[in-house]
C-alpha atoms as a PDB file:
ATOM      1  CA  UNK A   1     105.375  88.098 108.716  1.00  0.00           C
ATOM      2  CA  UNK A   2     105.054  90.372 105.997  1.00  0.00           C
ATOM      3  CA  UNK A   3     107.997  92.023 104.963  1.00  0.00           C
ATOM      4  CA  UNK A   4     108.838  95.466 102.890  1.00  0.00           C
ATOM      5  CA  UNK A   5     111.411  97.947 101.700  1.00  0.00           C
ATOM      6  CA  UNK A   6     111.278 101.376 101.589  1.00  0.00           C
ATOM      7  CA  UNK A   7     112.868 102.299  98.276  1.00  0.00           C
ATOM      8  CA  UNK A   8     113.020 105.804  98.790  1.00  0.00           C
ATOM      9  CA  UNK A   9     115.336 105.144 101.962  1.00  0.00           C
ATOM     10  CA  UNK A  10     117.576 101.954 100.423  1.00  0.00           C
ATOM     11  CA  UNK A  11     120.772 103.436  99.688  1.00  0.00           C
ATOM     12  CA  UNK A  12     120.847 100.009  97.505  1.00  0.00           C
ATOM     13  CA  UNK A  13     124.217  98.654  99.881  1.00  0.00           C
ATOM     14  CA  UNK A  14     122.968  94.771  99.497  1.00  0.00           C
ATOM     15  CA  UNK A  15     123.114  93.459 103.155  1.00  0.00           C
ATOM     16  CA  UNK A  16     120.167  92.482 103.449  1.00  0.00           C
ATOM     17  CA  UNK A  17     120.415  90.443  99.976  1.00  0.00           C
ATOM     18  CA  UNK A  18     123.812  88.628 101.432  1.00  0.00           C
ATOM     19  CA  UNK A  19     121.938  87.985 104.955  1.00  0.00           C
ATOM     20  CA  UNK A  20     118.423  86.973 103.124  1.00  0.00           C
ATOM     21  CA  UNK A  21     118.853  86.021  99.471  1.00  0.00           C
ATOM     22  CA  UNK A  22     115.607  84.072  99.726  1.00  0.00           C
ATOM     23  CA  UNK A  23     113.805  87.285 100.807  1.00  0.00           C
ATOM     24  CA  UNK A  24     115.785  89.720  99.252  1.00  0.00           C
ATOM     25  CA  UNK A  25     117.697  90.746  95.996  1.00  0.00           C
ATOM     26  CA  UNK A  26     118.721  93.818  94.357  1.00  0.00           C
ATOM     27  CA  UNK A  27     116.340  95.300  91.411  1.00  0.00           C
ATOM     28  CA  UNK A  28     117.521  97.610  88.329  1.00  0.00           C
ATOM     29  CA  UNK A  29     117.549 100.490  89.994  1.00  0.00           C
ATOM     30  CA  UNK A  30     120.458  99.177  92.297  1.00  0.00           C
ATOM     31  CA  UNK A  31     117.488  99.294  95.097  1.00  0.00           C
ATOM     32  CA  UNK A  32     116.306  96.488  97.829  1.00  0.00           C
ATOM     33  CA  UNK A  33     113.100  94.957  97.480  1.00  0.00           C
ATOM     34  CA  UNK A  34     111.148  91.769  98.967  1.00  0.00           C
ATOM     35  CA  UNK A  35     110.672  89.234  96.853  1.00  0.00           C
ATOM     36  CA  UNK A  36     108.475  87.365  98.507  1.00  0.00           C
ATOM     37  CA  UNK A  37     105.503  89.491 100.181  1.00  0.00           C
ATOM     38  CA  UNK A  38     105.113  87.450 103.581  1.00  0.00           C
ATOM     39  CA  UNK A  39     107.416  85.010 105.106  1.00  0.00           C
ATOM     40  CA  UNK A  40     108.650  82.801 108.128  1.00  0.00           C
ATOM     41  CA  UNK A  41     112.416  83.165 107.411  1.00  0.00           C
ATOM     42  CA  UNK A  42     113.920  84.242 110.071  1.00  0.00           C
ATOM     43  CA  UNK A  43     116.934  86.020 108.177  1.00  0.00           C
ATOM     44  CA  UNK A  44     114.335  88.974 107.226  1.00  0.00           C
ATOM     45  CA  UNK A  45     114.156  90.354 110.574  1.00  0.00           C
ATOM     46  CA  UNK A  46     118.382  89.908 110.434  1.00  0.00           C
ATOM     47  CA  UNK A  47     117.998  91.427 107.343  1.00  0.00           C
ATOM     48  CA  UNK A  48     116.111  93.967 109.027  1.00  0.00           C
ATOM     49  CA  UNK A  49     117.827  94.627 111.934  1.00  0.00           C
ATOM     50  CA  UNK A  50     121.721  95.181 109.634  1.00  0.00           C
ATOM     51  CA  UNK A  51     120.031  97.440 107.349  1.00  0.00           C
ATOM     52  CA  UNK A  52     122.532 100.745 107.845  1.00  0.00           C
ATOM     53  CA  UNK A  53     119.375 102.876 107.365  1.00  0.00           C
ATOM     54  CA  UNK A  54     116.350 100.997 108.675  1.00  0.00           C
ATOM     55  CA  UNK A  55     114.649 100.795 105.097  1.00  0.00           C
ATOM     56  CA  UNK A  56     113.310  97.548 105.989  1.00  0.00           C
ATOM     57  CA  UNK A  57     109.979  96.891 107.841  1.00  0.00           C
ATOM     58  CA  UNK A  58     109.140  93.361 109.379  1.00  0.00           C
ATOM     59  CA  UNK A  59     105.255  93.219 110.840  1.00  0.00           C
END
């Protein structure tokens, strides 16, 4: 599944880093992004579904 954050949502609170670390991590603007463009981890869509603002998009 291919996975992405919308930056100009993140409000940068790191949820989805502690539920997905593999898929996840915070950049230097204190923002969420992917780090890997497509993946089978199943934490992404958990990742996904805790983010407080729904700046993450699963296909």
């Amino acid at each position: 599944m291919k996975v992405y954050v919308d930056k100009d949502t993140c409000i940068g609170c790191g949820v989805c880093e502690g539920i997905c670390p593999d898929v996840f991590r915070m950049n230097d603007d204190g923002k969420a992004e992917a780090i890997v463009p497509e993946t089978e981890a199943a934490c992404a869509q958990d990742a996904a579904d805790s983010c407080p603002v729904q700046s993450i998009k699963v296909e």
